[in-house]
PDB file of N, CA and C in Angstrom:
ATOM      1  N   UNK A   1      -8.418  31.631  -4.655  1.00  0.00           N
ATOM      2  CA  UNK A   1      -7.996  30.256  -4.815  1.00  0.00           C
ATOM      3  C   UNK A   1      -6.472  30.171  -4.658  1.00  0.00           C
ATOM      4  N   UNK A   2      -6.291  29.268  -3.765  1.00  0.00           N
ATOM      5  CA  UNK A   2      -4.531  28.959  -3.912  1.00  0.00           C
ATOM      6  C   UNK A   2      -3.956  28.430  -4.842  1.00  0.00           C
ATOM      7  N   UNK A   3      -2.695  28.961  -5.427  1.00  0.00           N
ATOM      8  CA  UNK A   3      -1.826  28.389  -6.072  1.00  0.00           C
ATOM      9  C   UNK A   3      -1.348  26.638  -5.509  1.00  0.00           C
ATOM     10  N   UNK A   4      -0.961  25.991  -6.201  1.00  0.00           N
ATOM     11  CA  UNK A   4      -0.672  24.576  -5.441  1.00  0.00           C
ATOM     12  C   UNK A   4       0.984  24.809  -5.744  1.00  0.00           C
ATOM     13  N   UNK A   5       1.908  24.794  -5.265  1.00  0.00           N
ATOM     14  CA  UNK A   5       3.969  24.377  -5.201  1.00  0.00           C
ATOM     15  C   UNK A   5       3.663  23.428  -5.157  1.00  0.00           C
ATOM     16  N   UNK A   6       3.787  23.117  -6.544  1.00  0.00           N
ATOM     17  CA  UNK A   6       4.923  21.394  -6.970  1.00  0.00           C
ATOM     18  C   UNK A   6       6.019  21.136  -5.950  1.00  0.00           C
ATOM     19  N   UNK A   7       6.738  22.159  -5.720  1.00  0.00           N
ATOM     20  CA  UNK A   7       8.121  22.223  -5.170  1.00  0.00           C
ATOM     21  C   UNK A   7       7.827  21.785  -3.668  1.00  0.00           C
ATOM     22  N   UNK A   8       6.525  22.005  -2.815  1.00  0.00           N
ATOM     23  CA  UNK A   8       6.742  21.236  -1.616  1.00  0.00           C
ATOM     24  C   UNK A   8       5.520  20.177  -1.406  1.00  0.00           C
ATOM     25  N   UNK A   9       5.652  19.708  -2.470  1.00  0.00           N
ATOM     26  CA  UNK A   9       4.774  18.671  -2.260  1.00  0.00           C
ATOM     27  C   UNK A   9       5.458  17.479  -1.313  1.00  0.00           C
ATOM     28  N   UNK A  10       4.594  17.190  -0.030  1.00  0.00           N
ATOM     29  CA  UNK A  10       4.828  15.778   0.462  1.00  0.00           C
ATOM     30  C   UNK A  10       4.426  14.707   0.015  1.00  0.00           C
ATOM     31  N   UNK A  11       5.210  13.498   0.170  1.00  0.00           N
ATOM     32  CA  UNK A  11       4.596  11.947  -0.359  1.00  0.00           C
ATOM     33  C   UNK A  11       4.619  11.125   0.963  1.00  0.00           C
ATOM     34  N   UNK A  12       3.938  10.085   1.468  1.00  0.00           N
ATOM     35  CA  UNK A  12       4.211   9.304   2.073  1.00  0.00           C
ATOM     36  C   UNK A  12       5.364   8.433   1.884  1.00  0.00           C
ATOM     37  N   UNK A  13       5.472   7.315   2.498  1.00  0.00           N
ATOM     38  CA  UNK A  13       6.323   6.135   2.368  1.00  0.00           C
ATOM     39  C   UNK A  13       6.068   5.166   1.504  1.00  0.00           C
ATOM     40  N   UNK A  14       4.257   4.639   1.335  1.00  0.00           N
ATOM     41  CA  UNK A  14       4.066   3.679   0.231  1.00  0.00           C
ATOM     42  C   UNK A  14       4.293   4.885  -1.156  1.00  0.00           C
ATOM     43  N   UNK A  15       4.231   5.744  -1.399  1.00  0.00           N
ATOM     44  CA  UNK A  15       4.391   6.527  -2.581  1.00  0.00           C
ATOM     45  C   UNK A  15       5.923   6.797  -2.986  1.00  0.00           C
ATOM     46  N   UNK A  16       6.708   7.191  -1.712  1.00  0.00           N
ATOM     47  CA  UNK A  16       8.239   6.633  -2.422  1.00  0.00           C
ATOM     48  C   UNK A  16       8.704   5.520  -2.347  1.00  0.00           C
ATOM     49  N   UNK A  17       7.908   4.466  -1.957  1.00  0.00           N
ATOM     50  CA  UNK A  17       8.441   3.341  -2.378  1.00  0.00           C
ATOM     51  C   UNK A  17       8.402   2.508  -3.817  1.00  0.00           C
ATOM     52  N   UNK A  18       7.298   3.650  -4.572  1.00  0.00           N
ATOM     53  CA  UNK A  18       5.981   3.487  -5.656  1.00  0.00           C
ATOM     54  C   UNK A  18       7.221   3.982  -6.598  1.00  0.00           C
ATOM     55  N   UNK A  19       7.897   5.006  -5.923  1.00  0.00           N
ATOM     56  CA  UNK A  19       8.271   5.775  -7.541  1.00  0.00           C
ATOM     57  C   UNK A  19       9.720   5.538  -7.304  1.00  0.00           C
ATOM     58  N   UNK A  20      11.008   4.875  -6.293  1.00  0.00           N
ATOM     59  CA  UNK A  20      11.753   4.517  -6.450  1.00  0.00           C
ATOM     60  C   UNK A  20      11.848   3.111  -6.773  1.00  0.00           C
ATOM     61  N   UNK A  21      11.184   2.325  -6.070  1.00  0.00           N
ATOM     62  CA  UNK A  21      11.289   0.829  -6.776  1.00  0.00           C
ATOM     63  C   UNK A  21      12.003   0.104  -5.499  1.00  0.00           C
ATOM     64  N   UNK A  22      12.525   1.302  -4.346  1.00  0.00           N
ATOM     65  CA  UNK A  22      12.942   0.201  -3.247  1.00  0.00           C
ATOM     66  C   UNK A  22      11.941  -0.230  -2.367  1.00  0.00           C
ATOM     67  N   UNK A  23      12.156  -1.345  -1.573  1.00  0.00           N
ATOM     68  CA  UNK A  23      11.084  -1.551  -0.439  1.00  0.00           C
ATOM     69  C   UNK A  23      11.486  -0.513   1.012  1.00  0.00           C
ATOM     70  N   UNK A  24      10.849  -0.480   1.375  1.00  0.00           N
ATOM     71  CA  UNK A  24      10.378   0.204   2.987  1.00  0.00           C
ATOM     72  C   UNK A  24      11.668   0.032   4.125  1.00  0.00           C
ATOM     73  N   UNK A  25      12.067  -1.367   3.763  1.00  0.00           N
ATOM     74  CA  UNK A  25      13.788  -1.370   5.020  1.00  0.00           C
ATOM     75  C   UNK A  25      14.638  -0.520   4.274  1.00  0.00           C
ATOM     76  N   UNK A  26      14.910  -0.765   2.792  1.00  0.00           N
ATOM     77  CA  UNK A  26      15.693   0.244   2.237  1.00  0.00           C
ATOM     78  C   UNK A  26      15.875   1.037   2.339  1.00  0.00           C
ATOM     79  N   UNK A  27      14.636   1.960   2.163  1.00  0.00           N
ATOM     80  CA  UNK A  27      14.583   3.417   2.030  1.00  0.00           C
ATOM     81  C   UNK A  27      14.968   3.326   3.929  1.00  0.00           C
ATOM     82  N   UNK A  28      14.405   3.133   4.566  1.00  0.00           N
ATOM     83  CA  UNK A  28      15.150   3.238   6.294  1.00  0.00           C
ATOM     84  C   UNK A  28      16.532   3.089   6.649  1.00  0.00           C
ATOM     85  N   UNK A  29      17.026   2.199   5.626  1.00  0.00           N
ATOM     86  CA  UNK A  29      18.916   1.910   5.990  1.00  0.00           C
ATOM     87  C   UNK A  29      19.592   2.835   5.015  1.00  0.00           C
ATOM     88  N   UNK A  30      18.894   3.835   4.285  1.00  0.00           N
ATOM     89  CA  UNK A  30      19.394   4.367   3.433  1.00  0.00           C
ATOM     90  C   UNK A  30      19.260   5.799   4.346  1.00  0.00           C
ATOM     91  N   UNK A  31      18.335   5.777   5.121  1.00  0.00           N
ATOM     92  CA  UNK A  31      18.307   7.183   6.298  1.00  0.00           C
ATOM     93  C   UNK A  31      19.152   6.909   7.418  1.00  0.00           C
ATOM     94  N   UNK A  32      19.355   5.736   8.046  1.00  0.00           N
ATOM     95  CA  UNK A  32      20.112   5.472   9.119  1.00  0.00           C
ATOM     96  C   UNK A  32      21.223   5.597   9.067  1.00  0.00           C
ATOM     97  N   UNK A  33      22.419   6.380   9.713  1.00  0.00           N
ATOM     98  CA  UNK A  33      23.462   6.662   9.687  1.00  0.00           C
ATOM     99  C   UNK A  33      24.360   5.181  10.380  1.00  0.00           C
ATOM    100  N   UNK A  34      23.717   4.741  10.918  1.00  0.00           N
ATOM    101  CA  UNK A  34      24.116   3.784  11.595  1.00  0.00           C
ATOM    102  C   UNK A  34      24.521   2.240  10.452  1.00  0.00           C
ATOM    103  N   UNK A  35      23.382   2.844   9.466  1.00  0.00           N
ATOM    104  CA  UNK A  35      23.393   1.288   8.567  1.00  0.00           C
ATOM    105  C   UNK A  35      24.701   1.263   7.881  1.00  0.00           C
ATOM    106  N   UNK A  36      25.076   0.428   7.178  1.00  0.00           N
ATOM    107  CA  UNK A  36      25.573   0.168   6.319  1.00  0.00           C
ATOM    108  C   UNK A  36      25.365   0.494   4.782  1.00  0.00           C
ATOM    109  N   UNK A  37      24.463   0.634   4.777  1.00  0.00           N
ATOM    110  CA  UNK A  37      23.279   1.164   3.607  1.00  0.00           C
ATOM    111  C   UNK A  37      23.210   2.694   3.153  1.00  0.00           C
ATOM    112  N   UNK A  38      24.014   3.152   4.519  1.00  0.00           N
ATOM    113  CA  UNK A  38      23.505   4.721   4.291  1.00  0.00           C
ATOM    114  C   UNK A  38      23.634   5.066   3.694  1.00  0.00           C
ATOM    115  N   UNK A  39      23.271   6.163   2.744  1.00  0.00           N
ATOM    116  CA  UNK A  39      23.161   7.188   1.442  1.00  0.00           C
ATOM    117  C   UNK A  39      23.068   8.513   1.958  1.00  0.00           C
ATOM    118  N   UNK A  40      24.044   9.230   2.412  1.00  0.00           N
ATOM    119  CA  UNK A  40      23.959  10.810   2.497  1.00  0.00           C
ATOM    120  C   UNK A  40      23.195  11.268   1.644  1.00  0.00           C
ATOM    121  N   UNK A  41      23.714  10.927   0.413  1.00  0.00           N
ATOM    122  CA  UNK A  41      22.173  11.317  -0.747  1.00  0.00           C
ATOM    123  C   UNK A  41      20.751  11.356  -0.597  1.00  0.00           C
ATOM    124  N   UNK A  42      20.414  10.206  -0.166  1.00  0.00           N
ATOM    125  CA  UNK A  42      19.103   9.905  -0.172  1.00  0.00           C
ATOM    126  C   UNK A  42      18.194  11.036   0.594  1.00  0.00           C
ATOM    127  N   UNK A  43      17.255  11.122   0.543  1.00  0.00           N
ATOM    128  CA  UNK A  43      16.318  12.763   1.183  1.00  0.00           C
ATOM    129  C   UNK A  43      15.813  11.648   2.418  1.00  0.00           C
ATOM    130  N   UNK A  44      16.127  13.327   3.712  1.00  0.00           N
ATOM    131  CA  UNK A  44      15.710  12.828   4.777  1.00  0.00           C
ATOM    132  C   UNK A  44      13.949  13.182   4.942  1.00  0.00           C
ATOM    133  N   UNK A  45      13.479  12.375   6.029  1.00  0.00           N
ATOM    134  CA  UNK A  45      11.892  12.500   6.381  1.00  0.00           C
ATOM    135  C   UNK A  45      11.700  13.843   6.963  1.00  0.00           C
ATOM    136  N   UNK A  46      10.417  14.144   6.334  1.00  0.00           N
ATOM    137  CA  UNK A  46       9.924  15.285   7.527  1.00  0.00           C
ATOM    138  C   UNK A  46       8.938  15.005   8.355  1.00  0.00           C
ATOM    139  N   UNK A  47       9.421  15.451   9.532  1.00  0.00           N
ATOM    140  CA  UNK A  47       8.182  14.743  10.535  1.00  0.00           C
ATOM    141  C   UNK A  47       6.825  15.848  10.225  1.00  0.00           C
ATOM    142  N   UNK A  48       6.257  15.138  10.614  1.00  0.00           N
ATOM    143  CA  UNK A  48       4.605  15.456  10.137  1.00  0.00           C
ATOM    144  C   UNK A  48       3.887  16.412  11.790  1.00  0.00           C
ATOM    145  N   UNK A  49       4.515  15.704  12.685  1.00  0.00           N
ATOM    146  CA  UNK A  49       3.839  15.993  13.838  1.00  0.00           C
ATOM    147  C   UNK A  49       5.248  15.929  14.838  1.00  0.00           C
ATOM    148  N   UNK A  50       5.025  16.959  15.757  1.00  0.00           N
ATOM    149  CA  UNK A  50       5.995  17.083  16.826  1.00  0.00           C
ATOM    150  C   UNK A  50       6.151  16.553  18.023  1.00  0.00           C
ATOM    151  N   UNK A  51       5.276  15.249  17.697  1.00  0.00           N
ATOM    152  CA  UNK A  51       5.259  13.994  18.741  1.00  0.00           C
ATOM    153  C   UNK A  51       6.691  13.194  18.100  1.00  0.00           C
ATOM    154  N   UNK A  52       7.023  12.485  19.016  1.00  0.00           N
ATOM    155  CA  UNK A  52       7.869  11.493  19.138  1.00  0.00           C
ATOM    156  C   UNK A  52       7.663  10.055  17.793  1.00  0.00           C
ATOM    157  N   UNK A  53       6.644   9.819  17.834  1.00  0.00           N
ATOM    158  CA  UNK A  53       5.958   8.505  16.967  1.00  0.00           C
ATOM    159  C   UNK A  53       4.996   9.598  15.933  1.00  0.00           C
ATOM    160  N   UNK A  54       5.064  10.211  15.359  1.00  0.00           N
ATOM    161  CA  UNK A  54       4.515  11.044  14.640  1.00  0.00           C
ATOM    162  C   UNK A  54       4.950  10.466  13.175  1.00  0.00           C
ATOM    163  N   UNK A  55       4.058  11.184  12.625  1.00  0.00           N
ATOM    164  CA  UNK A  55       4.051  10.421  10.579  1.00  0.00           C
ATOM    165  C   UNK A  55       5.498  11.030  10.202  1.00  0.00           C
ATOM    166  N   UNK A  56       5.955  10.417   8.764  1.00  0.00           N
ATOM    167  CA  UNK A  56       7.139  11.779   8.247  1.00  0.00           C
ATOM    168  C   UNK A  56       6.414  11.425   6.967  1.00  0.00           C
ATOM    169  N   UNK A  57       6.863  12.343   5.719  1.00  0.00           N
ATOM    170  CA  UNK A  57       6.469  12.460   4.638  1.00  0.00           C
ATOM    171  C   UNK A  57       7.987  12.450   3.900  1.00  0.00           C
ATOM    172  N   UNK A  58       8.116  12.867   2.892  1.00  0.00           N
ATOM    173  CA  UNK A  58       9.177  13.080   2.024  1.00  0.00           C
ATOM    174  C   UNK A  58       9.004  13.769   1.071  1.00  0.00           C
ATOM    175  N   UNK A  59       9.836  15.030   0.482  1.00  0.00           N
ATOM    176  CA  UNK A  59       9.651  16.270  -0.408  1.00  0.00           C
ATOM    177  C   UNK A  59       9.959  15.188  -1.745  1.00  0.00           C
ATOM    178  N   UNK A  60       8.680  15.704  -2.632  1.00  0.00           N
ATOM    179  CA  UNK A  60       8.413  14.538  -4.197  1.00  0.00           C
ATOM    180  C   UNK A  60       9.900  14.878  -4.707  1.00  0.00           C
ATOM    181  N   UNK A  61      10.100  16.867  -4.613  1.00  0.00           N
ATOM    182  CA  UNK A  61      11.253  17.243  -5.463  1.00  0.00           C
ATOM    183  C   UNK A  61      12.468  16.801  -5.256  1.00  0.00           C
ATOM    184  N   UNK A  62      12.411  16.550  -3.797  1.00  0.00           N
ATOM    185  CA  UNK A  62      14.057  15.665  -3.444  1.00  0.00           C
ATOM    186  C   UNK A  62      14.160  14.224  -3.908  1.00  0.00           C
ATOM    187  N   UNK A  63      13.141  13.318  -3.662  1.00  0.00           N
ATOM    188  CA  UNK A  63      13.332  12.155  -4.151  1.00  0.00           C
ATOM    189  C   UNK A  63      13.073  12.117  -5.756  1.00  0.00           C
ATOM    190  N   UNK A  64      12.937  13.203  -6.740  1.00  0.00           N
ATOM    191  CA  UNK A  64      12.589  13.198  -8.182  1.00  0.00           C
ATOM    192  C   UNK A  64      13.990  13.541  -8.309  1.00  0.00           C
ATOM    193  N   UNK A  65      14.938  14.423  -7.705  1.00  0.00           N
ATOM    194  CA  UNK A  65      16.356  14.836  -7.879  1.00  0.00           C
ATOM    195  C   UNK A  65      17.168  13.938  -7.426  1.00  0.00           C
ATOM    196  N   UNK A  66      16.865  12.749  -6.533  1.00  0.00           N
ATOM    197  CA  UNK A  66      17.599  11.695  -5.478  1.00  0.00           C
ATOM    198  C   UNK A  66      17.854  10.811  -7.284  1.00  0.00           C
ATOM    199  N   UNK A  67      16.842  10.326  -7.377  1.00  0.00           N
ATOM    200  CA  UNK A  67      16.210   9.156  -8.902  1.00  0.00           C
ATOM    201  C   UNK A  67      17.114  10.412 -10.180  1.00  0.00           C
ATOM    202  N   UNK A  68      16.711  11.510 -10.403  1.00  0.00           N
ATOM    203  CA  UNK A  68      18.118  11.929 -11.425  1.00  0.00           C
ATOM    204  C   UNK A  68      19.420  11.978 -10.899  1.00  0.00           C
ATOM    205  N   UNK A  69      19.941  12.006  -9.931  1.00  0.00           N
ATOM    206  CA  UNK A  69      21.085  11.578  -9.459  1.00  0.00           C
ATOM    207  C   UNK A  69      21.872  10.687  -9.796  1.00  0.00           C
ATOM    208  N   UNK A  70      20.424   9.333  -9.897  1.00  0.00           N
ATOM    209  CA  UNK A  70      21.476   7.933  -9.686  1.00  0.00           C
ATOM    210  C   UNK A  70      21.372   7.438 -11.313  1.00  0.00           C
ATOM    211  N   UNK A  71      20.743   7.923 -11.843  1.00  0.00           N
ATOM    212  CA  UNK A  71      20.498   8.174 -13.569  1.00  0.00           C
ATOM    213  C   UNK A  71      21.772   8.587 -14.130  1.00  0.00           C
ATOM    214  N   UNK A  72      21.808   9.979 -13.683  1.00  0.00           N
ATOM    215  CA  UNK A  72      23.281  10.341 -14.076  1.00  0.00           C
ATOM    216  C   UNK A  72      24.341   9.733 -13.593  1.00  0.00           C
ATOM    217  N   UNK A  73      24.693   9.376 -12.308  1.00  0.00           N
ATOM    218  CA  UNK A  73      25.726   8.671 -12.033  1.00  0.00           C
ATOM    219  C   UNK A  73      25.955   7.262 -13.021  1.00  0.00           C
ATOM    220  N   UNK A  74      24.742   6.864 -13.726  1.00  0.00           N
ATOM    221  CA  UNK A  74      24.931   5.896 -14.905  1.00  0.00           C
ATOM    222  C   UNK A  74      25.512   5.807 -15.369  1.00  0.00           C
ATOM    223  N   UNK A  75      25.285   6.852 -16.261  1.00  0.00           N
ATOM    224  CA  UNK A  75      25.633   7.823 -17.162  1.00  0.00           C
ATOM    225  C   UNK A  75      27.029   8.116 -17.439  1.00  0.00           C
ATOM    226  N   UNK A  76      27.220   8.491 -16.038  1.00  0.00           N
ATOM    227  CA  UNK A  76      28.615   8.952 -16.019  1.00  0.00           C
ATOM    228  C   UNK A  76      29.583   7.486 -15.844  1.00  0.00           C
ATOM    229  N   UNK A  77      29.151   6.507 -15.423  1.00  0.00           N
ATOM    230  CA  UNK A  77      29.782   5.472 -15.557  1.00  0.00           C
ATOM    231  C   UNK A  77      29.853   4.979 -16.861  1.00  0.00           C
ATOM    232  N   UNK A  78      29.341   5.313 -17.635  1.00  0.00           N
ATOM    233  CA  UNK A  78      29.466   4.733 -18.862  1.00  0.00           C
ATOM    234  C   UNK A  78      30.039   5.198 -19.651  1.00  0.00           C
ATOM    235  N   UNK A  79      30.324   6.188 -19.855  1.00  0.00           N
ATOM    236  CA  UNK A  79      31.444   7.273 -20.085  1.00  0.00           C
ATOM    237  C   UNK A  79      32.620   6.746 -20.226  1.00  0.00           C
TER     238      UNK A  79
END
């Protein structure tokens, strides 16, 4: 029987949209270097398939460390 890694678990897009609280353009202008929006922070997609129009997913552990990030940066503002 396999062990299951927490550590590379993929999520879709409706699931980080579930557990950050942003909508779907967000999380996209927050990947686009181009936006205004951008967040170097924010975790990039992994493509799913090595087609062009292919799915991406997103590592749970990066966007669970993205969300303590902006917790602490609170934090530290309040300070």
């Amino acid at each position: 029987m396999l062990e299951k890694n927490t550590n590379n678990i993929l999520i879709r897009l409706p699931e980080v949209v579930r557990i950050t609280g942003l909508r779907r353009s967000s999380i996209y202008s927050k990947i686009n270097s181009k936006s205004k929006y951008f967040d170097a922070s924010f975790p990039k997609p992994v493509p799913l398939s090595s087609g062009i129009r292919g799915g991406v997913a997103w590592p749970l552990l990066e966007i669970e460390q993205w969300i303590s990030s902006r917790i602490n940066a609170r934090e530290n503002r309040q300070n």
